[in-house]
Protein backbone atom coordinates (compact mmCIF):
# COMPACT_ATOMS: atom_id res chain seq x y z
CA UNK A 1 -50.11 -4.51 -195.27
CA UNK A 2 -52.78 -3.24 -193.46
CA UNK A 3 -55.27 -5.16 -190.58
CA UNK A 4 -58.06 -4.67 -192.92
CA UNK A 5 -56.17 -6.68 -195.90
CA UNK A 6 -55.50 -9.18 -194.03
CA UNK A 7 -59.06 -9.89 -192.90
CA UNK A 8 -59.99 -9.51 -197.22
CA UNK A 9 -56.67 -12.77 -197.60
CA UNK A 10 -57.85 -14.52 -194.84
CA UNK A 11 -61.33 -14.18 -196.02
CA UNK A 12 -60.56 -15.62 -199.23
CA UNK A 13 -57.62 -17.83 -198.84
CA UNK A 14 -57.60 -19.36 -195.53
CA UNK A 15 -58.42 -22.89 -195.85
CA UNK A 16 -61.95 -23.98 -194.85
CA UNK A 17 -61.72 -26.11 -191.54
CA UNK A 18 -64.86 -27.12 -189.89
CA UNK A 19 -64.09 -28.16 -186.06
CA UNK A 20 -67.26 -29.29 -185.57
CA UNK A 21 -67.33 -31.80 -188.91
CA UNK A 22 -66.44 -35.75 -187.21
CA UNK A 23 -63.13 -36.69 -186.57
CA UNK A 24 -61.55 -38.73 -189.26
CA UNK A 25 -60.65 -41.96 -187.31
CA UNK A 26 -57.00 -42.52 -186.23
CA UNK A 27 -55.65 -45.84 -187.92
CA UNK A 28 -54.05 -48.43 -185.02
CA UNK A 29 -51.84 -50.44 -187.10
CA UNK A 30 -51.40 -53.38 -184.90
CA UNK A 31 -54.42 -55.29 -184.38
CA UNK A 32 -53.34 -57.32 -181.33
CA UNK A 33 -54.78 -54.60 -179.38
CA UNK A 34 -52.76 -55.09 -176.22
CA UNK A 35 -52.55 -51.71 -174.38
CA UNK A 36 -48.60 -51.39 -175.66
CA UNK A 37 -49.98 -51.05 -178.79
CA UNK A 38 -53.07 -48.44 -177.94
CA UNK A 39 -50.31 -46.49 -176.50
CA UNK A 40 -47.91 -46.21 -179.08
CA UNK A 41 -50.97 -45.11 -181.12
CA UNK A 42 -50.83 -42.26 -178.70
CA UNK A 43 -47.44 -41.10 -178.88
CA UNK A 44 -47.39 -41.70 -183.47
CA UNK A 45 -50.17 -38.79 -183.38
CA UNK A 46 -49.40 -37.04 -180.66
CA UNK A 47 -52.49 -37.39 -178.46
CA UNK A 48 -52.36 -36.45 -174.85
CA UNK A 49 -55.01 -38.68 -173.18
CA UNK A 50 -56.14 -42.44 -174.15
CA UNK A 51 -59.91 -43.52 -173.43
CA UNK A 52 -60.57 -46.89 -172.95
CA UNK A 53 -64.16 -48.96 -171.82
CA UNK A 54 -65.69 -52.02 -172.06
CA UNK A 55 -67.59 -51.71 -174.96
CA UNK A 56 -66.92 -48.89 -176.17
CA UNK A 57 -64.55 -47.97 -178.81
CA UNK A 58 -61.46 -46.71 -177.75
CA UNK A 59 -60.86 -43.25 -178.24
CA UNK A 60 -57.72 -40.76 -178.36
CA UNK A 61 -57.41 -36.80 -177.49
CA UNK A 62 -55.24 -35.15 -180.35
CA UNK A 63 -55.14 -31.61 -180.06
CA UNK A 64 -58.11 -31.23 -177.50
CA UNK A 65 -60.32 -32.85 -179.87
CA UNK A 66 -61.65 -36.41 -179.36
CA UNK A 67 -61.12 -38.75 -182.33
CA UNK A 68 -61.90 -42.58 -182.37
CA UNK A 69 -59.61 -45.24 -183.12
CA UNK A 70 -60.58 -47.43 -186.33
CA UNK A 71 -60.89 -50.88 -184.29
CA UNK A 72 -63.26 -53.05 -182.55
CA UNK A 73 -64.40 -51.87 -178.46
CA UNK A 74 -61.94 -53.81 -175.61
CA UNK A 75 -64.42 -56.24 -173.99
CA UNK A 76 -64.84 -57.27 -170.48
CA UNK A 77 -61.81 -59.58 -170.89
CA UNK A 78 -59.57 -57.42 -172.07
CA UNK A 79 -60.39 -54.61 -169.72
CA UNK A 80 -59.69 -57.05 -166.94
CA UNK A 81 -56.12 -57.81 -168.21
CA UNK A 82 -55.79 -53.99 -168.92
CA UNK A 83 -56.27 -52.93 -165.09
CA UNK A 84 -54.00 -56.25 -164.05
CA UNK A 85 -50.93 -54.86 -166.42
CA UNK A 86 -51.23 -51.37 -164.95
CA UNK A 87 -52.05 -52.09 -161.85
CA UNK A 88 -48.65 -54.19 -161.56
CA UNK A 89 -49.58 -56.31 -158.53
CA UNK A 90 -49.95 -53.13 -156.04
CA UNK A 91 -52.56 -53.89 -153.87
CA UNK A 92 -53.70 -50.50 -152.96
CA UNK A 93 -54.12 -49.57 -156.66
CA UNK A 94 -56.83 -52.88 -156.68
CA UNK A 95 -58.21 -51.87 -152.96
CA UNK A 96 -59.09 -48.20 -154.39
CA UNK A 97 -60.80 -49.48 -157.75
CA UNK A 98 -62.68 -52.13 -156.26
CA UNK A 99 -63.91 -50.41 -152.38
CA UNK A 100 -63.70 -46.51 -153.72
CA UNK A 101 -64.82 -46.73 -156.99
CA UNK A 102 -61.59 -45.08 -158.94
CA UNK A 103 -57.62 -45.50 -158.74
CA UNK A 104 -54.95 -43.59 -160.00
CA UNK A 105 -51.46 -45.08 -160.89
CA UNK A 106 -48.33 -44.70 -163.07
CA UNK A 107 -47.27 -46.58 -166.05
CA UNK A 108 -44.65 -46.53 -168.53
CA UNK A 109 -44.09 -48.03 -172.10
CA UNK A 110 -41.56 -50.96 -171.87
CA UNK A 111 -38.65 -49.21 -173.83
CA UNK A 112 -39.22 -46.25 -171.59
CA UNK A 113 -40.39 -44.35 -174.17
CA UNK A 114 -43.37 -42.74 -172.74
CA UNK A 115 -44.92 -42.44 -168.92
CA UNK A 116 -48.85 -41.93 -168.61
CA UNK A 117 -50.40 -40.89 -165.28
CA UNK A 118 -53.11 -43.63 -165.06
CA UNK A 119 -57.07 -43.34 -163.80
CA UNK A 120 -59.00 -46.53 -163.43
CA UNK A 121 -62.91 -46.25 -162.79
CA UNK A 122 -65.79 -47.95 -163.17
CA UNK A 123 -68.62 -47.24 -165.71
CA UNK A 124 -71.73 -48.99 -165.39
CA UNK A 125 -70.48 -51.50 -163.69
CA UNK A 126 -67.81 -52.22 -165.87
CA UNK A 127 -64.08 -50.93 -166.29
CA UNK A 128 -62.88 -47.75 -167.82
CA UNK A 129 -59.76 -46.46 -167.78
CA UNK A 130 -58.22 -42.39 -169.03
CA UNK A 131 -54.07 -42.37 -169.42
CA UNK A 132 -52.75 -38.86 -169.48
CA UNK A 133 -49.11 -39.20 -171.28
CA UNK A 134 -46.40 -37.12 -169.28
CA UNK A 135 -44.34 -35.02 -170.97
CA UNK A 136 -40.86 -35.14 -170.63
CA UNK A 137 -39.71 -32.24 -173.71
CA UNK A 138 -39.93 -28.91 -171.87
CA UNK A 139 -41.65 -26.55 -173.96
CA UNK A 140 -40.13 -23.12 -174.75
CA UNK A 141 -41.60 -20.15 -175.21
CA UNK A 142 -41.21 -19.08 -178.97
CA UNK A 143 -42.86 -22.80 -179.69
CA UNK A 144 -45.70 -21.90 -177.48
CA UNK A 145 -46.21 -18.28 -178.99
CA UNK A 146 -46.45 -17.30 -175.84
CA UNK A 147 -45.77 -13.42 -175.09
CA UNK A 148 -42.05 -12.00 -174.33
CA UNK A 149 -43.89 -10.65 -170.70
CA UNK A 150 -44.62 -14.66 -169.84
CA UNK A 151 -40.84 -15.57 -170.14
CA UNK A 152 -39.96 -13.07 -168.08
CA UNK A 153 -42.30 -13.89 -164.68
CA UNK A 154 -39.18 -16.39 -164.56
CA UNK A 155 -36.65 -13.79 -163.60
CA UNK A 156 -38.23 -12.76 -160.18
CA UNK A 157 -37.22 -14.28 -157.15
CA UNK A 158 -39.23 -13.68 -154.67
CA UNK A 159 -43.55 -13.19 -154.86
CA UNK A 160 -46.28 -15.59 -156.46
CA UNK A 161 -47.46 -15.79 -160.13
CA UNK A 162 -51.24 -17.30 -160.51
CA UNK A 163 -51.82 -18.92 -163.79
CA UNK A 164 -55.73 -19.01 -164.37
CA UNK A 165 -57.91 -20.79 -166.90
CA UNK A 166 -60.54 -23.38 -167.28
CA UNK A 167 -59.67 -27.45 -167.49
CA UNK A 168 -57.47 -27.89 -170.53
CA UNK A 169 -56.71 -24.55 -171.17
CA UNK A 170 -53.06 -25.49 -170.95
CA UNK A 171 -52.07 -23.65 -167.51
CA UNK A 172 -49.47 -26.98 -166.91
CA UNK A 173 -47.59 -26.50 -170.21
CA UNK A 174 -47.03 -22.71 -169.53
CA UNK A 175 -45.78 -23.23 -166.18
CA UNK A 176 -43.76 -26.21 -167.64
CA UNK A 177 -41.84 -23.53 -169.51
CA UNK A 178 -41.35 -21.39 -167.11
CA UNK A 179 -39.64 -22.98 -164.35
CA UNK A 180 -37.87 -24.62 -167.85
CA UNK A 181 -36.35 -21.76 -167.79
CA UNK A 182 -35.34 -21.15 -164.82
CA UNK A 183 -34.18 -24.56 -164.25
CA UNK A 184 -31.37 -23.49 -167.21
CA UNK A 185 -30.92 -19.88 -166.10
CA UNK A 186 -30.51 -20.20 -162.70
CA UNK A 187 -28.76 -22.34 -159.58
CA UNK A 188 -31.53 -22.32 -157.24
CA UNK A 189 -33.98 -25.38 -155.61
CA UNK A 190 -36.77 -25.57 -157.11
CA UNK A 191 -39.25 -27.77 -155.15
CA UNK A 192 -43.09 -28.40 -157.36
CA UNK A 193 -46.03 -30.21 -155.50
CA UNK A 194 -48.33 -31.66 -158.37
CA UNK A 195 -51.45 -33.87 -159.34
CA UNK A 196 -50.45 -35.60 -160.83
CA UNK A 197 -47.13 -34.53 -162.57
CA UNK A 198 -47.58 -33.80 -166.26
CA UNK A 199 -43.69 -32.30 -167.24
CA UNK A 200 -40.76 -33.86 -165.63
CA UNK A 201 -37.39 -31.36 -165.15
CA UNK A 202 -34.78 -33.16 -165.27
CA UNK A 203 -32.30 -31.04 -162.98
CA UNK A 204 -29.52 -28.53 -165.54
CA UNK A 205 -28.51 -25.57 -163.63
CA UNK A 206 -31.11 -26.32 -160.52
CA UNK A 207 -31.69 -28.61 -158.68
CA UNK A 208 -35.57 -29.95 -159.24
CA UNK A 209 -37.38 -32.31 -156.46
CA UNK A 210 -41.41 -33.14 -158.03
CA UNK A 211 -43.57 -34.63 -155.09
CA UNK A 212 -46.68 -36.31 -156.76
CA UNK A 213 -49.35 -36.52 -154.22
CA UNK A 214 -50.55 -40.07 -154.37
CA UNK A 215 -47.27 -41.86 -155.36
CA UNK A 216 -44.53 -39.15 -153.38
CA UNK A 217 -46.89 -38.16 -150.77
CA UNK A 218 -50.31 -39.46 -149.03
CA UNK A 219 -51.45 -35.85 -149.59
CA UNK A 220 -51.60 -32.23 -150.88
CA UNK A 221 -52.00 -31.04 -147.64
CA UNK A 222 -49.26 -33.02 -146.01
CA UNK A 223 -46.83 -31.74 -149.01
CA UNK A 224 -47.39 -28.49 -148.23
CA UNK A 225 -46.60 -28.46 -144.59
CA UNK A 226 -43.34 -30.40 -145.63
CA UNK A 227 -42.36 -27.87 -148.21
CA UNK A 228 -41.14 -25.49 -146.03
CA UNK A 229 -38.56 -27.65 -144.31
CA UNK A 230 -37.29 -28.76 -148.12
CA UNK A 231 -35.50 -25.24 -148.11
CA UNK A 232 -36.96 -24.11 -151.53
CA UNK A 233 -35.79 -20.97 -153.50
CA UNK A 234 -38.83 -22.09 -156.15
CA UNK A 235 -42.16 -23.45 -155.20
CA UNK A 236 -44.81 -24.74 -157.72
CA UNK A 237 -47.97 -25.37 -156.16
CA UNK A 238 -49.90 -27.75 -158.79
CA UNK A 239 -53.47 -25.71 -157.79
CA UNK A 240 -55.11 -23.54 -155.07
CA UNK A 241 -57.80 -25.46 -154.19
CA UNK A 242 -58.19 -24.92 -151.02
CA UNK A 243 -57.85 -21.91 -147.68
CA UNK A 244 -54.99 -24.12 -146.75
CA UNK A 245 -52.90 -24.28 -150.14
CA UNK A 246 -53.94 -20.34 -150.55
CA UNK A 247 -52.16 -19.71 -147.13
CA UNK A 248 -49.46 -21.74 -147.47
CA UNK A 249 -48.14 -20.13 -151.21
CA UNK A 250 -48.89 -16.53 -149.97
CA UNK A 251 -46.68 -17.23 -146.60
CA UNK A 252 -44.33 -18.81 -149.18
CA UNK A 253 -44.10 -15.53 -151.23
CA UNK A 254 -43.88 -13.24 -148.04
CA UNK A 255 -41.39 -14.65 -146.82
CA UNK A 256 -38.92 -14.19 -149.74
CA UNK A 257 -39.80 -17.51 -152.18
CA UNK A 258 -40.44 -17.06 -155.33
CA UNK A 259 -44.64 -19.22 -155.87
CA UNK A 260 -45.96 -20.47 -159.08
CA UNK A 261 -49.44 -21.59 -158.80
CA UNK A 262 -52.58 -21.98 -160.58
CA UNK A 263 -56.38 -21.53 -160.29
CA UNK A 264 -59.53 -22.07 -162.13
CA UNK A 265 -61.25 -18.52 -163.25
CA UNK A 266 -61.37 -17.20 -166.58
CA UNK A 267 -60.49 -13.67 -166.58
CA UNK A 268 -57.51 -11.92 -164.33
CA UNK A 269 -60.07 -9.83 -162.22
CA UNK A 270 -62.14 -13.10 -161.84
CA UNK A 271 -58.78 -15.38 -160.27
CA UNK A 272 -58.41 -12.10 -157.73
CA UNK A 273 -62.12 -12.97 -156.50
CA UNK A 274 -61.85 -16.37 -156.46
CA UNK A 275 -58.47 -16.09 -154.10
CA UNK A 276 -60.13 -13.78 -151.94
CA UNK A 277 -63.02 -16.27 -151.58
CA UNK A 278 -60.46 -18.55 -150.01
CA UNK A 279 -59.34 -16.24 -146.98
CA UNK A 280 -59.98 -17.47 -143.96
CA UNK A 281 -62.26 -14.31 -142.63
CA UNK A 282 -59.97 -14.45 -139.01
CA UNK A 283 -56.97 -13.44 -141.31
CA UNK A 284 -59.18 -11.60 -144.18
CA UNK A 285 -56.72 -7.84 -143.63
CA UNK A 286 -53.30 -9.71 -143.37
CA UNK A 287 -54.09 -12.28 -146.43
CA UNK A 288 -55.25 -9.09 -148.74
CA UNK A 289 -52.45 -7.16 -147.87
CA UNK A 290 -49.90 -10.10 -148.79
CA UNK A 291 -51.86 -10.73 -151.75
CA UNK A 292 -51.30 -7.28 -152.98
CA UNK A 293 -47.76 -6.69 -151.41
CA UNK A 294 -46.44 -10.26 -153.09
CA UNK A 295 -48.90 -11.07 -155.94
CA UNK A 296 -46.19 -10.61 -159.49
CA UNK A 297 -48.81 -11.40 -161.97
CA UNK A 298 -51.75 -13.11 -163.02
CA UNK A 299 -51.65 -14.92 -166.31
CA UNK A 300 -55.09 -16.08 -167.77
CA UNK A 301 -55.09 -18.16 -171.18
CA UNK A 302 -57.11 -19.64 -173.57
CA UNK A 303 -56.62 -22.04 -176.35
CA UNK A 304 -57.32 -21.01 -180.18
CA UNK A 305 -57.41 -23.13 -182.93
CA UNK A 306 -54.83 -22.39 -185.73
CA UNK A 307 -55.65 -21.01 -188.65
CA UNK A 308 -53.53 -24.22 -190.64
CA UNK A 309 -55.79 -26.80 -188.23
CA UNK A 310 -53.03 -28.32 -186.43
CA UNK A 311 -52.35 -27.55 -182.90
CA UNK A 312 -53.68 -25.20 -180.64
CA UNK A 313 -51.89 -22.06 -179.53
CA UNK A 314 -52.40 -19.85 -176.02
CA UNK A 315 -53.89 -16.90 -176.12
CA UNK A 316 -52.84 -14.47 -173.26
CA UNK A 317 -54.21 -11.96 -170.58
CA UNK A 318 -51.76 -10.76 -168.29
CA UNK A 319 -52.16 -8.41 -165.46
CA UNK A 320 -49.03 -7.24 -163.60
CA UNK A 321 -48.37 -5.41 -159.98
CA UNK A 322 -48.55 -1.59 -160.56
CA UNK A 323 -49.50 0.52 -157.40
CA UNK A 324 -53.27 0.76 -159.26
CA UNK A 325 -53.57 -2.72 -158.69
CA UNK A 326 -52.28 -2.96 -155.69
CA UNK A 327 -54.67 -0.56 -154.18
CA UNK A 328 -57.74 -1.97 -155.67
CA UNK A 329 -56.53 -5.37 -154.01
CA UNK A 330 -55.80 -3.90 -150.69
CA UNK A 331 -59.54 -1.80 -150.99
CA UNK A 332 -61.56 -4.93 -152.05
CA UNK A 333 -62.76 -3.03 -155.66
CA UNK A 334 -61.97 -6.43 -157.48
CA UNK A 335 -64.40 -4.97 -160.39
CA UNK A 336 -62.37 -2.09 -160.84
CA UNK A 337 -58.94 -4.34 -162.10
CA UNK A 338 -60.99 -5.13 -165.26
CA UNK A 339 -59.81 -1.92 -165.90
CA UNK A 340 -55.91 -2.32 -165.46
CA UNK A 341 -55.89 -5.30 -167.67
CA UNK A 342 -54.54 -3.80 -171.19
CA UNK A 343 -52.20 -1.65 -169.61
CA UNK A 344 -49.39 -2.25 -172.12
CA UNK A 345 -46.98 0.39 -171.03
CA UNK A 346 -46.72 -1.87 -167.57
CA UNK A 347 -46.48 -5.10 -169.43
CA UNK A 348 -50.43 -5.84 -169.08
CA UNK A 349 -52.42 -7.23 -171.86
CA UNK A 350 -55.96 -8.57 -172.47
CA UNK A 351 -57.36 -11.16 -174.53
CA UNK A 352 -58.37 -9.37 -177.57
CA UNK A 353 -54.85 -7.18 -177.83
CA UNK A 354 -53.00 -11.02 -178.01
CA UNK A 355 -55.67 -12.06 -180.21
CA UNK A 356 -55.14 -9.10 -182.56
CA UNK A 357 -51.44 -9.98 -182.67
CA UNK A 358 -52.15 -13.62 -183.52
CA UNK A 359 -54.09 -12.59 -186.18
CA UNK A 360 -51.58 -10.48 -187.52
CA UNK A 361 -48.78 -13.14 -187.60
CA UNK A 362 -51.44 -15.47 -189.43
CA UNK A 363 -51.76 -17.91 -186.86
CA UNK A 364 -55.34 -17.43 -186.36
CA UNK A 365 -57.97 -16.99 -188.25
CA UNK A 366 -60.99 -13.96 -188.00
CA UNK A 367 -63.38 -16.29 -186.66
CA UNK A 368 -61.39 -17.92 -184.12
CA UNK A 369 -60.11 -14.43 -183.01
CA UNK A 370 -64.01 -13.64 -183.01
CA UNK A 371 -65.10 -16.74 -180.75
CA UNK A 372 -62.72 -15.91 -178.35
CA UNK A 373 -63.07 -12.39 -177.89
CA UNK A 374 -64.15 -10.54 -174.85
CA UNK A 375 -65.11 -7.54 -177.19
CA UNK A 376 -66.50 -8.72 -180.41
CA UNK A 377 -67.08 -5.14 -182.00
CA UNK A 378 -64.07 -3.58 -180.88
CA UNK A 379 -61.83 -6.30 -181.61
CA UNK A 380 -63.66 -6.30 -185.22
CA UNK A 381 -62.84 -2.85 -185.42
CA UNK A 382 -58.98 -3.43 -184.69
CA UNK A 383 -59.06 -6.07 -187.34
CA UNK A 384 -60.22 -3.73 -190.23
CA UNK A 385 -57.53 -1.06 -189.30
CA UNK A 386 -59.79 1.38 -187.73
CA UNK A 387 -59.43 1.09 -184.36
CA UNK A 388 -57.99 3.97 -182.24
CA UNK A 389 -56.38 4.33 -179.05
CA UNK A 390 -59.32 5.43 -177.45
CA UNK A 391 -60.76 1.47 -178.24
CA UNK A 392 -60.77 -0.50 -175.39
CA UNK A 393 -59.81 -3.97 -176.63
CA UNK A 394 -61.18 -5.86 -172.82
C-alpha cells in the first residue's frame, strides 16, 4: 500500500478525536475523599500526577492531559489533614512549607502499592499540593515505540548520551529503559543522581544505587562530588543544569564511564548550544574538545498523540558521533549539525523521518504527524508517496 493511500484511509476512517473538546470527568468511586482514596483514583486510570487545593476541584493528569475528578473541592480542613498525613510528623517537611513557601516529600499507599514523590505549596494563602506517582514497571523499548538506534546507546561503555526535550516530553521514561536494559544485560554499577526519582531499578544483573537529592542527599551538587568515590561503571545524571553538573558528567565520560544525562532544548543542534553555554570560558578549548571526543549521541523527543486516543507515543531525533560532527563541535559551527541530523546510514534521524514511520505503522494520524513537524511541506510530500531522496525531511 502506498504513503499516499494511507493518508486517503486515514482521511476517511480514522476516528474523529478532538484534544481540545473538555475532558470527560474521571468518576472517584469512594466518596470519603481521604487522600488513600484520591490516590487509588490515580493508579485505576493511570494518571501520573494528582492536583489537589483548597477549593478547587481536584484534578488528575492522564495521558498529559488534565481531567477533573467528578467530586466536591477539599476545603481548608481537609487540606490541613492532607499535609499532616504526608508530612508524617517530619519536622523539616513542616519547617519548609511554612518558612520557604514549598516542601517536597515521599509517600506511599498503605499496601505498598504505589509511591508518589510529594510537593506541598501554598496558593493564595492556602494549601496545594501536586503528587507525581513513581514508577516502579521499567518500560521497554518495543512498548515505547521507541527506535532500534535508542536501545542500542545501552551497549556503550564508556562516553555520555544527552537526552533533550521540553518538560513532559518524557526524557525520564526513555532513560528509564535504557539503563533497564542494561541493568539485565550487563554486571556493572550503575550509580543515578535524580530529582526526584521517577523509575526505581530494582538491581538483576547490576548492581543499582538511586541518590534522591532531598531525601538521599542535601544536594545535587554534593551528589556529584560524591559520585566519583561510589566507583561507578554507569552514571545517570537526573539534568545538566548547571557549569558544575556539565563538568562533572563530561570528566565522568573522559575518563572511561559510561554518562546518561538530560537537558532542556528542543532540537539536537539546539542541546549542543545550550551545553556549550554552560562552559566555564577558563576551560572553553578542553570542555569542547571532550564534548566532541566523548559525546555518543543526542536523543531529542517529542510526544504525539495516537491516532486510537489513548496514550502518547515518542517521537525521535537522534544525532550520533560521526567525524562531521565531531568537527563542527570542536570548530564551534553549532548551526551547521542541523545538517547531520537525518543521516540514516550513521544511525541519525530527524523528527519528520520518525514521524513518517509512525504514520506508516498507523499509530499516528496526518494531523498529528503535521503539528509536529519541523518541515510541514516536505513531510506532506513523503506522506503522499512523492517524496525523493533529494527531500530533506529536517
Amino acid at each position: 500500500m502506498s504513503a499516499h493511500s494511507n493518508v486517503q484511509e486515514f482521511k476517511e476512517n480514522a476516528p474523529a478525536i478532538d484534544y481540545d473538546a473538555p475532558a470527560t470527568p474521571i468518576h472517584i468511586e469512594e466518596r470519603t475523599l481521604k487522600l488513600r482514596d484520591f490516590l487509588k483514583t490515580v493508579v485505576k486510570v493511570g494518571g501520573s500526577d494528582l492536583h489537589l487545593q483548597a477549593g478547587s476541584v481536584p484534578m488528575i493528569r492522564v495521558d498529559g492531559r488534565a481531567k477533573f475528578l467528578d467530586c466536591t473541592p477539599p476545603g481548608d480542613e481537609q487540606m490541613n489533614e492532607f499535609v499532616k498525613e504526608l508530612a508524617m510528623g517530619k519536622e523539616e517537611v513542616i519547617h519548609n512549607l511554612e518558612h520557604k513557601g514549598a516542601a517536597d516529600c515521599a509517600f506511599a499507599l498503605p499496601d505498598g502499592s504505589a509511591r508518589f514523590r510529594v510537593n506541598m505549596f501554598h496558593s493564595r494563602t492556602k494549601y496545594a499540593i501536586v503528587m507525581r506517582r513513581i514508577v516502579t514497571k521499567i518500560p521497554n523499548f518495543d512498548d515505547l515505540n521507541l527506535p532500534a538506534i535508542v536501545e542500542s546507546l545501552a551497549d556503550f561503555h564508556r562516553g555520555i548520551v544527552v537526552v533533550a526535550g521540553t518538560t513532559g516530553s518524557g526524557k525520564s521514561t526513555t532513560l528509564a529503559a535504557i539503563i533497564g536494559k542494561i541493568n539485565r544485560t550487563r554486571s556493572e554499577r550503575i550509580l543515578t543522581i535524580e530529582d526526584p526519582i521517577e523509575y526505581q531499578h530494582e538491581n538483576a544483573k547490576s548492581l543499582v544505587s538511586q541518590v534522591e537529592v532531598g531525601t538521599d542527599t542535601e544536594s545535587f551538587e554534593y551528589a556529584l562530588k560524591a559520585a566519583m568515590r561510589q566507583d561507578p561503571d554507569t552514571l545517570l545524571i537526573g539534568e545538566i543544569r548547571d557549569p558544575f553538573s556539565l563538568s562533572t558528567a563530561l570528566r565522568a565520560s573522559d575518563t572511561g564511564h559510561l554518562v546518561f544525562t538530560t537537558i532542556h532544548a528542543t532540537n539536537a543542534s539546539m542541546a549542543v548550544q545550550r551545553i556549550v553555554s554552560l562552559f566555564d570560558p577558563n576551560q572553553k578549548e578542553l570542555m569542547q574538545q571532550q564534548l566532541a571526543l566523548n559525546l555518543n549521541a543526542i536523543i531529542c523527543q517529542r510526544l504525539a498523540k495516537k491516532r486510537d486516543g489513548k496514550g502518547r507515543v515518542p517521537v525521535i531525533e537522534i544525532m550520533t558521533k560521526t567525524p562531521l560532527v565531531q568537527k563542527y563541535i570542536l570548530d564551534g559551527d553549532f548551526d551547521k549539525l542541523k545538517g547531520c541530523v537525518g543521516n540514516k546510514e550513521a544511525g541519525s534521524q530527524s523528527f519528520d523521518q520518525h514521524l513518517v514511520e509512525l504514520f506508516q505503522k498507523q499509530i499516528i494520524d496526518v494531523n498529528e504527524a503535521k503539528r509536529l513537524a519541523s518541515n510541514v511541506d516536505a513531510l506532506t510530500l513523503a506522506l503522499r508517496g512523492i517524496g525523493n531522496s533529494d527531500t530533506k525531511l529536517r
